[in-house]
C-alpha atoms as a PDB file:
ATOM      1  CA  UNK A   1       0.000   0.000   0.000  1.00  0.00           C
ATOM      2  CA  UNK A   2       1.081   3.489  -0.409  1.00  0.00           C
ATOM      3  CA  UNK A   3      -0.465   6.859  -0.272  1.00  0.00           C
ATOM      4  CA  UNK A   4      -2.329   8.184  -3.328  1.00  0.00           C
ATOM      5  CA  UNK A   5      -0.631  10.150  -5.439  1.00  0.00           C
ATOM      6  CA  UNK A   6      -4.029  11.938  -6.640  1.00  0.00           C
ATOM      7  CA  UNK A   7      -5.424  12.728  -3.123  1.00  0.00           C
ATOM      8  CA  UNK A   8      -2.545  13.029  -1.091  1.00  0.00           C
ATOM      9  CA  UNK A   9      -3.746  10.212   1.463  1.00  0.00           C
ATOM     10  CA  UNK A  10      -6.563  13.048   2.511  1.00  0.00           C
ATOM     11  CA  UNK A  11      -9.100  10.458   0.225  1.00  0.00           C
ATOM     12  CA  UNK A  12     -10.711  13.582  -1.031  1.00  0.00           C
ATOM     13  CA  UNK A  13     -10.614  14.832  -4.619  1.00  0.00           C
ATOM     14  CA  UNK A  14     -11.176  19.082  -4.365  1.00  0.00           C
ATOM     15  CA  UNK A  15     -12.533  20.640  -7.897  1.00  0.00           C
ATOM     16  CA  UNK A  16     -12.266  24.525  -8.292  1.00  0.00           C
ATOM     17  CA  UNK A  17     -13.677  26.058 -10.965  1.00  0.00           C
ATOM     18  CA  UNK A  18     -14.007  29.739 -12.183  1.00  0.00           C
ATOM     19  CA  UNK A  19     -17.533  30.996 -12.587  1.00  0.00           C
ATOM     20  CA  UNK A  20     -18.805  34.988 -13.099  1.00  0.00           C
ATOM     21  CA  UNK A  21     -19.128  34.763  -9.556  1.00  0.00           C
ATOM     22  CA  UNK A  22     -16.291  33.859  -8.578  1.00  0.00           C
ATOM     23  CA  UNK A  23     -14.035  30.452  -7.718  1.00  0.00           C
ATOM     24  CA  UNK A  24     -16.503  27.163  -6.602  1.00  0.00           C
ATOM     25  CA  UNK A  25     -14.591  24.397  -4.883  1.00  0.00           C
ATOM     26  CA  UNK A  26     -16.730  21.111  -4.370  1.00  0.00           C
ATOM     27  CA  UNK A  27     -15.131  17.951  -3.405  1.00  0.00           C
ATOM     28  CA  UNK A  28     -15.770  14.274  -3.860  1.00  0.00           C
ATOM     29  CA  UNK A  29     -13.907  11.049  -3.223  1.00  0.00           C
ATOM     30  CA  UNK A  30     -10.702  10.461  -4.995  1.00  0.00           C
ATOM     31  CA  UNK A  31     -11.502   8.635  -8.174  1.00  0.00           C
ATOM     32  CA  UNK A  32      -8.268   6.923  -8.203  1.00  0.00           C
ATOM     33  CA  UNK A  33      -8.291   5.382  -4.546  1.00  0.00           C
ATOM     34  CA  UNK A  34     -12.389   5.343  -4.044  1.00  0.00           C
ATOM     35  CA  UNK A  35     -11.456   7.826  -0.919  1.00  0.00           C
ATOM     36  CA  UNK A  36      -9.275   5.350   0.851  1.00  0.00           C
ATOM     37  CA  UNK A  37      -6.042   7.608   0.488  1.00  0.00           C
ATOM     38  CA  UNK A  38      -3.647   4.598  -0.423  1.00  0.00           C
ATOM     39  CA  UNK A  39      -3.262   2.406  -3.388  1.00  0.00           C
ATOM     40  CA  UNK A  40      -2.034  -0.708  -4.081  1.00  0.00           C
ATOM     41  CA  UNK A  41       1.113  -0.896  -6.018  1.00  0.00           C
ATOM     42  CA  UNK A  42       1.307  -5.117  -6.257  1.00  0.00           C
ATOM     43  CA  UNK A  43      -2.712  -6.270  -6.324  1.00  0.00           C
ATOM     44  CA  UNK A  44      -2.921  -9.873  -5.071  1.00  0.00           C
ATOM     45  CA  UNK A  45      -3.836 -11.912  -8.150  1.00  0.00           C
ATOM     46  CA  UNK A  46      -6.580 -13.645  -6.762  1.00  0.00           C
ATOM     47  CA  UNK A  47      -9.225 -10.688  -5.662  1.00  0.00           C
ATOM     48  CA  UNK A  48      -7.449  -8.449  -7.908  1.00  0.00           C
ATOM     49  CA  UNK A  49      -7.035  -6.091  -4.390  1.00  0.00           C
ATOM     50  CA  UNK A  50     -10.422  -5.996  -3.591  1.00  0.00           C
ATOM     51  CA  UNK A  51      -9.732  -7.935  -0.840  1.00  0.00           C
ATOM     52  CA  UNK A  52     -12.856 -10.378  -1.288  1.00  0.00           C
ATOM     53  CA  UNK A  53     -13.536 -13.027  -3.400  1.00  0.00           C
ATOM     54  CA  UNK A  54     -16.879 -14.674  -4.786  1.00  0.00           C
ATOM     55  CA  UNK A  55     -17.780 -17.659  -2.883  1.00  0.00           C
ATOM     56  CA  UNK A  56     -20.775 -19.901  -2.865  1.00  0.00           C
ATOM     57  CA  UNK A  57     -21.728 -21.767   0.432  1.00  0.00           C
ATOM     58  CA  UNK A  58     -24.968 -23.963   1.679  1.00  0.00           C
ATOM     59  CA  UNK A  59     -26.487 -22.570   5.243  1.00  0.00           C
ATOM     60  CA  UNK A  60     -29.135 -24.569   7.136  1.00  0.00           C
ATOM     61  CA  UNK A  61     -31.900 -22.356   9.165  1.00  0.00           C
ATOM     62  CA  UNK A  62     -34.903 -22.605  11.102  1.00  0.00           C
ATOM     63  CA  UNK A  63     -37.924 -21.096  10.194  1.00  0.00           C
ATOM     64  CA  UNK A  64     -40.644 -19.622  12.487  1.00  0.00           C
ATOM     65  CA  UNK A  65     -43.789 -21.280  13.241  1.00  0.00           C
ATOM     66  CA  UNK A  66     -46.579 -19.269  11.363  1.00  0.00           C
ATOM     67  CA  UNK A  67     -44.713 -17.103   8.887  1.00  0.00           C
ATOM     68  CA  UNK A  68     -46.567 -15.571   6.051  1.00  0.00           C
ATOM     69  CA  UNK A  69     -46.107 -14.321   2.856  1.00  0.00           C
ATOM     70  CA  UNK A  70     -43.269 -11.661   2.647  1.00  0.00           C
ATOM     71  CA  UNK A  71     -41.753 -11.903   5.666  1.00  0.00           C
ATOM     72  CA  UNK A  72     -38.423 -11.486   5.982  1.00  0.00           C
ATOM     73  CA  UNK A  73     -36.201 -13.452   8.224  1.00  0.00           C
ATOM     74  CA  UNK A  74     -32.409 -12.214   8.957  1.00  0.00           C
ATOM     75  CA  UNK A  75     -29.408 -14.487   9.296  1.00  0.00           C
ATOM     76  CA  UNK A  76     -26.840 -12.814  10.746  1.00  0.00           C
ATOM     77  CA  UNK A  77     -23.126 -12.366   9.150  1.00  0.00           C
ATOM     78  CA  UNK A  78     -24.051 -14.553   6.202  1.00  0.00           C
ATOM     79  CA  UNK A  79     -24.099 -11.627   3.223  1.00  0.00           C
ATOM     80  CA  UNK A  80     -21.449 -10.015   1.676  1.00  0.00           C
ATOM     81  CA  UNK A  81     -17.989  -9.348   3.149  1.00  0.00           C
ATOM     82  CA  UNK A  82     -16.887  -5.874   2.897  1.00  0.00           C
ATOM     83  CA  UNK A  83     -13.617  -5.146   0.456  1.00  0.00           C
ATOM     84  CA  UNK A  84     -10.378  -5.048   2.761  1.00  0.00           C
ATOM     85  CA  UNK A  85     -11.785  -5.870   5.880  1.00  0.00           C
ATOM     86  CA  UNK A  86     -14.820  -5.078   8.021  1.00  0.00           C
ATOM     87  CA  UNK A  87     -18.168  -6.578   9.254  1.00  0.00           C
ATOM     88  CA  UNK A  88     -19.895  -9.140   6.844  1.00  0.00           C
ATOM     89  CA  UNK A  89     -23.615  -8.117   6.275  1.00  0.00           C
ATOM     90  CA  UNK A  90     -26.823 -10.520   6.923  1.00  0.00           C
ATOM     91  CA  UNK A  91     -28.370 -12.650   4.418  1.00  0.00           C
ATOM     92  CA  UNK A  92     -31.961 -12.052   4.087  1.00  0.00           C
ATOM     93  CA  UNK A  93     -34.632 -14.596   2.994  1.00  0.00           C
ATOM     94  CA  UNK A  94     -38.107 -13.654   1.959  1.00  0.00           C
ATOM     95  CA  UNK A  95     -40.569 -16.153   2.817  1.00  0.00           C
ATOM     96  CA  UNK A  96     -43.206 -16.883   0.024  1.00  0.00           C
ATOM     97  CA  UNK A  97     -45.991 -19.135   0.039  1.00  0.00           C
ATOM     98  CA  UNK A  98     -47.253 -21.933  -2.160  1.00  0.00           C
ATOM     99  CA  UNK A  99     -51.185 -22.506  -2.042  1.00  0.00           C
ATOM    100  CA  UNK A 100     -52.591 -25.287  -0.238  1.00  0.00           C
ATOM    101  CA  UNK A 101     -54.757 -27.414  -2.370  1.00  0.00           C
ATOM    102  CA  UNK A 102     -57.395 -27.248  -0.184  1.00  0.00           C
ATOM    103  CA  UNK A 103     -56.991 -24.678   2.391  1.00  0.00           C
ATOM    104  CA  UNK A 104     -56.966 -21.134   2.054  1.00  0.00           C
ATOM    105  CA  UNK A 105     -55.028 -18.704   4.641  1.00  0.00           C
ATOM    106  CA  UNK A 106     -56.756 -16.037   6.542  1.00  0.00           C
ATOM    107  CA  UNK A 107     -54.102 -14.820   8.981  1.00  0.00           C
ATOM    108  CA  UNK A 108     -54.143 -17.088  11.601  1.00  0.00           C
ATOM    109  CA  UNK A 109     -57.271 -19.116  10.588  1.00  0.00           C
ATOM    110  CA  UNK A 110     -57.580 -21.957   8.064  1.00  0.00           C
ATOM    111  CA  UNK A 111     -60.248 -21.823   5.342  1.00  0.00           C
ATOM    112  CA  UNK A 112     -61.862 -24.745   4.276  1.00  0.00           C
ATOM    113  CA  UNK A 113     -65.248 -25.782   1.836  1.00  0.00           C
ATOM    114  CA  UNK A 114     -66.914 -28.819   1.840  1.00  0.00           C
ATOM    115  CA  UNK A 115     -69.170 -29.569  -0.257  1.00  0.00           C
ATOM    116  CA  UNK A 116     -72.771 -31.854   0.424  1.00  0.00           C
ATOM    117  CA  UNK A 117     -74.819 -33.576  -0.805  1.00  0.00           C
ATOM    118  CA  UNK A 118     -78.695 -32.581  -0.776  1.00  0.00           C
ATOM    119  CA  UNK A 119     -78.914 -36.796   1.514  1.00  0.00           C
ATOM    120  CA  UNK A 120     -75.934 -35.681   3.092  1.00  0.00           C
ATOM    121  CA  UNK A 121     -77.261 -32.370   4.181  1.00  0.00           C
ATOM    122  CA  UNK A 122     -80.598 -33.834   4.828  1.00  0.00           C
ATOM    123  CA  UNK A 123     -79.643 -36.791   6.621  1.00  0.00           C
ATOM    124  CA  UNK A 124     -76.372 -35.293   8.534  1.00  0.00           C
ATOM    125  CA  UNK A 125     -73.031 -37.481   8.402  1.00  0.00           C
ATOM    126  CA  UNK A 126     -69.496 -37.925  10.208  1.00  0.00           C
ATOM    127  CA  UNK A 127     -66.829 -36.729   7.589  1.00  0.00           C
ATOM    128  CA  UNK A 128     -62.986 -36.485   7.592  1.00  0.00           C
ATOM    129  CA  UNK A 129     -61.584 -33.453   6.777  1.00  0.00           C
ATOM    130  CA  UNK A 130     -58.097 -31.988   5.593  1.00  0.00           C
ATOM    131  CA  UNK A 131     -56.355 -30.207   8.176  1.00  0.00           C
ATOM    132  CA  UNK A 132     -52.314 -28.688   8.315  1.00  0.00           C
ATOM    133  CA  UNK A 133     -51.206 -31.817  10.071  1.00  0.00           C
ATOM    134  CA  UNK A 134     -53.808 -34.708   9.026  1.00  0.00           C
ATOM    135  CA  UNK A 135     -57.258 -35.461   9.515  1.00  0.00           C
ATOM    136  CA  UNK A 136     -59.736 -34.184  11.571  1.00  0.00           C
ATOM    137  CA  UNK A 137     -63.075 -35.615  12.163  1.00  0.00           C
ATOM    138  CA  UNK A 138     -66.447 -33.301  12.013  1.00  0.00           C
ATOM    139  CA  UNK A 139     -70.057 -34.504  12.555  1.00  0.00           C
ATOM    140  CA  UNK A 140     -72.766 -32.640  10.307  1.00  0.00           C
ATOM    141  CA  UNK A 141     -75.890 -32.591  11.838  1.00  0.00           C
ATOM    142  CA  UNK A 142     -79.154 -33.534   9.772  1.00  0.00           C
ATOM    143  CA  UNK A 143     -80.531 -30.454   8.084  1.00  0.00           C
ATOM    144  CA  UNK A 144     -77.521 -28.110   8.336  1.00  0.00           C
ATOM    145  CA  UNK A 145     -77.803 -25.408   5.854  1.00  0.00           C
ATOM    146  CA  UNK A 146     -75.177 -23.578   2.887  1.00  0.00           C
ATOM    147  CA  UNK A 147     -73.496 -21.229   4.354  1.00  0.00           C
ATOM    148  CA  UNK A 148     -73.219 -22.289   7.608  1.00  0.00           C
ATOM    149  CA  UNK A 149     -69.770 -21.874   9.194  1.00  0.00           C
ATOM    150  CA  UNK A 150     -68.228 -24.914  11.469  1.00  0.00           C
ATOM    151  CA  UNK A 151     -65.248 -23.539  13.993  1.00  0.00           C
ATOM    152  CA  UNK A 152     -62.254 -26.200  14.862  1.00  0.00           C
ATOM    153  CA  UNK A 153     -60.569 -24.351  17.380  1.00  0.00           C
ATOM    154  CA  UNK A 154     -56.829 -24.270  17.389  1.00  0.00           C
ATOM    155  CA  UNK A 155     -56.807 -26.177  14.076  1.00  0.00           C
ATOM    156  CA  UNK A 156     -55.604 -22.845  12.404  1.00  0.00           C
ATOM    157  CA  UNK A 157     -51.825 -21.621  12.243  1.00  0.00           C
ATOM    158  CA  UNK A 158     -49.840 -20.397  15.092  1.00  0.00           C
ATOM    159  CA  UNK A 159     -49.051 -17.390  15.275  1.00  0.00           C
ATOM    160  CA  UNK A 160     -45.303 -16.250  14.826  1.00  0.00           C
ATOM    161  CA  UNK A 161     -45.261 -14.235  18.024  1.00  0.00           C
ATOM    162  CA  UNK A 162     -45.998 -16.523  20.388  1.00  0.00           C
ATOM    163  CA  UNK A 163     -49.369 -15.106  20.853  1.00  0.00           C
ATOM    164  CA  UNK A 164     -52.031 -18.587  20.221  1.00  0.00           C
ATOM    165  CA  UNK A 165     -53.536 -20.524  17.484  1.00  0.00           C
ATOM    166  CA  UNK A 166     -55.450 -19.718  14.943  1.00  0.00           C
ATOM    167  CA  UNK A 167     -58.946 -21.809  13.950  1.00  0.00           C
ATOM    168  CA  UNK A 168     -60.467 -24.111  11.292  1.00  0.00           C
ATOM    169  CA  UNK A 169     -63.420 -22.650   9.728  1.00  0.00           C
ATOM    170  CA  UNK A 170     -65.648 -24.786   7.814  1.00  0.00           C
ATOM    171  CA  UNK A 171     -67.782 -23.392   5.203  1.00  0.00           C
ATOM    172  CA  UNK A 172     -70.761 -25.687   4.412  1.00  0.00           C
ATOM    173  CA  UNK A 173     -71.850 -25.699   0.637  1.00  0.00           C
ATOM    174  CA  UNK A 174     -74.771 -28.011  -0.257  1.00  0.00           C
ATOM    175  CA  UNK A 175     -74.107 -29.137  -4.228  1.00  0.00           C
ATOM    176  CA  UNK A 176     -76.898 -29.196  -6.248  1.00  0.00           C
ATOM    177  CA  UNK A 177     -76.738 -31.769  -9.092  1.00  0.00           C
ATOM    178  CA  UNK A 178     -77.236 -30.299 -12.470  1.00  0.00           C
ATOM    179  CA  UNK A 179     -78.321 -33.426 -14.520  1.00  0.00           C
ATOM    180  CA  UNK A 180     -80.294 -36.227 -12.823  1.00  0.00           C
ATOM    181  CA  UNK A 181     -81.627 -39.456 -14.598  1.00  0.00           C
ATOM    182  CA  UNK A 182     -85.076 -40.486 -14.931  1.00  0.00           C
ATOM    183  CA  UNK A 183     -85.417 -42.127 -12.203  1.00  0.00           C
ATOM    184  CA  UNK A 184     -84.035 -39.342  -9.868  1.00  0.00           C
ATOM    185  CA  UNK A 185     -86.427 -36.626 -10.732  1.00  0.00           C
ATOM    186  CA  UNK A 186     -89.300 -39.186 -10.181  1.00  0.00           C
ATOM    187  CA  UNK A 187     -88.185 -39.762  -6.898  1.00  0.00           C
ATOM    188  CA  UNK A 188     -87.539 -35.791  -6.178  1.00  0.00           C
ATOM    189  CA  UNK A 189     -91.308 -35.273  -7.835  1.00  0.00           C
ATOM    190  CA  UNK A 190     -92.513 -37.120  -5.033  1.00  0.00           C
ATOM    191  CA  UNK A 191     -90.457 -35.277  -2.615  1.00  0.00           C
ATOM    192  CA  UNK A 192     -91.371 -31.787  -3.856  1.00  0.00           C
ATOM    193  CA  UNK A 193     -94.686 -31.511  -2.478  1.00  0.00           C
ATOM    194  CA  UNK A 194     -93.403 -33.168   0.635  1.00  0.00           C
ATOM    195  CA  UNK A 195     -94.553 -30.635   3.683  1.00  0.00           C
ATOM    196  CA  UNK A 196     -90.836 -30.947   4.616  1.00  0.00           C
ATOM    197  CA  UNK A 197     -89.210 -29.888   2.028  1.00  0.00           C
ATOM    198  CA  UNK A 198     -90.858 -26.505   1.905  1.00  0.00           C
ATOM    199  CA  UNK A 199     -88.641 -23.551   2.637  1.00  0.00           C
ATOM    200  CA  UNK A 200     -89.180 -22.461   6.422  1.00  0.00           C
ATOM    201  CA  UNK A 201     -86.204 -21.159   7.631  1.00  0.00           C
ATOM    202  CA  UNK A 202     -85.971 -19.980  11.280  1.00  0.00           C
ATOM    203  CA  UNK A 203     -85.168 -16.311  12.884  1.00  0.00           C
ATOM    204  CA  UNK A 204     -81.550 -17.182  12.654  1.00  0.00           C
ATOM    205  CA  UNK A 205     -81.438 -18.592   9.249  1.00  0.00           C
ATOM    206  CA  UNK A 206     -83.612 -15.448   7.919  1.00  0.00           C
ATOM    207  CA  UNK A 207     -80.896 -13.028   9.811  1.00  0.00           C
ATOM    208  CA  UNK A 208     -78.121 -14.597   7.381  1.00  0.00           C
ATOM    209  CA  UNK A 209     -80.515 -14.417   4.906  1.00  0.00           C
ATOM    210  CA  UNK A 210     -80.387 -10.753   5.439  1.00  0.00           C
ATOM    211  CA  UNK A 211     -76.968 -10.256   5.746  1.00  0.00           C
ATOM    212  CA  UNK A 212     -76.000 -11.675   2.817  1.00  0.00           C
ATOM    213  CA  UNK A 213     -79.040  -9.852   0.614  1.00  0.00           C
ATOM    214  CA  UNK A 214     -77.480  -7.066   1.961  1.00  0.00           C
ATOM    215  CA  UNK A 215     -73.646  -7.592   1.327  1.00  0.00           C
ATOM    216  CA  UNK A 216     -74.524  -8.594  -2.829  1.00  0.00           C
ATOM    217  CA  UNK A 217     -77.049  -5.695  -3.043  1.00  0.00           C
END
């Protein structure tokens, strides 16, 4: 190393110019040493003197229970290594997510739709259902109704923080078939008239009822 023969060693480059007005000094760094005040007279011939070389390397790291998309998680002294010495920077990884075939993220709660059939509905039935770890087991009661919302608790995500669980909301959809053979819509024909099958729908079924004429109006 020895000092710059541009800057002096001072690492500053001063510019004076003449103007109407008078003389203007401004200064920058010294575009010979980058404002370091010494040069290298014999670079190393591997980095060339920057002092750092390009190097690939394979870390292992934990992630967080309950991250979501764009989070950022910091690894400490795993990113670049300053030129001729210093403090190496952090690496960090952005977390994104891939879609769950059947479950959709709200936050801390788990999404999930299952679909019935009109017997199904009708009749009620125990059914298995995906969760982030497995199965889970649900009982549908006889006559349950679209849009009616089942709650798993703790079934959800946890959160990052510390702070609880999320749920497992079921959303009940009842199919209806849109081609049926002969012999189906003979047996529904009989059914139609069927005192039962008329539309009554309780106080609480006619308050969602509401709520959602309201929300698409």
């Amino acid at each position: 190393m020895k000092t710059c023969p541009t800057c002096k060693g001072t690492g500053v480059f001063t510019r004076v110019t003449h103007t109407f007005l008078g003389q203007m000094q401004s200064s920058s760094p010294c575009p010979q040493c980058n404002g370091e005040g010494k040069t290298i007279t014999n670079p190393c011939s591997v980095c060339k003197g920057e002092g750092v070389v390009k190097q690939a390397e394979e870390i292992s790291f934990s992630i967080p229970k309950g991250v979501e998309e764009g989070m950022q998680l910091t690894i400490s002294g795993k990113g670049n290594a300053p030129k001729r010495g210093g403090v190496n920077g952090n690496l960090l990884v952005v977390i994104e997510e891939e879609p769950h075939p059947e479950l959709q993220r709200d936050g801390h709660d788990l999404i999930y739709t299952l679909f019935l059939s009109f017997a199904q509905a009708a009749l009620g039935e125990d059914l298995e259902i995906p969760t982030i770890d497995g199965k889970a087991r649900i009982k549908v009661e006889s006559g349950i109704q679209s849009g009616r919302i089942l709650r798993l608790r703790g079934k959800g995500l946890p959160d990052v923080n510390g702070y609880g669980t999320g749920d497992l909301l079921v959303f009940i959809q009842v199919w209806t078939p849109k081609k049926l053979s002969r012999e189906e819509k003979d047996l529904l024909s009989k059914l139609k008239d069927s005192p039962n099958f008329a539309p009554n729908p309780d106080k609480e079924e006619r308050n969602f009822f509401e709520r959602m004429k309201k929300m698409f109006s």
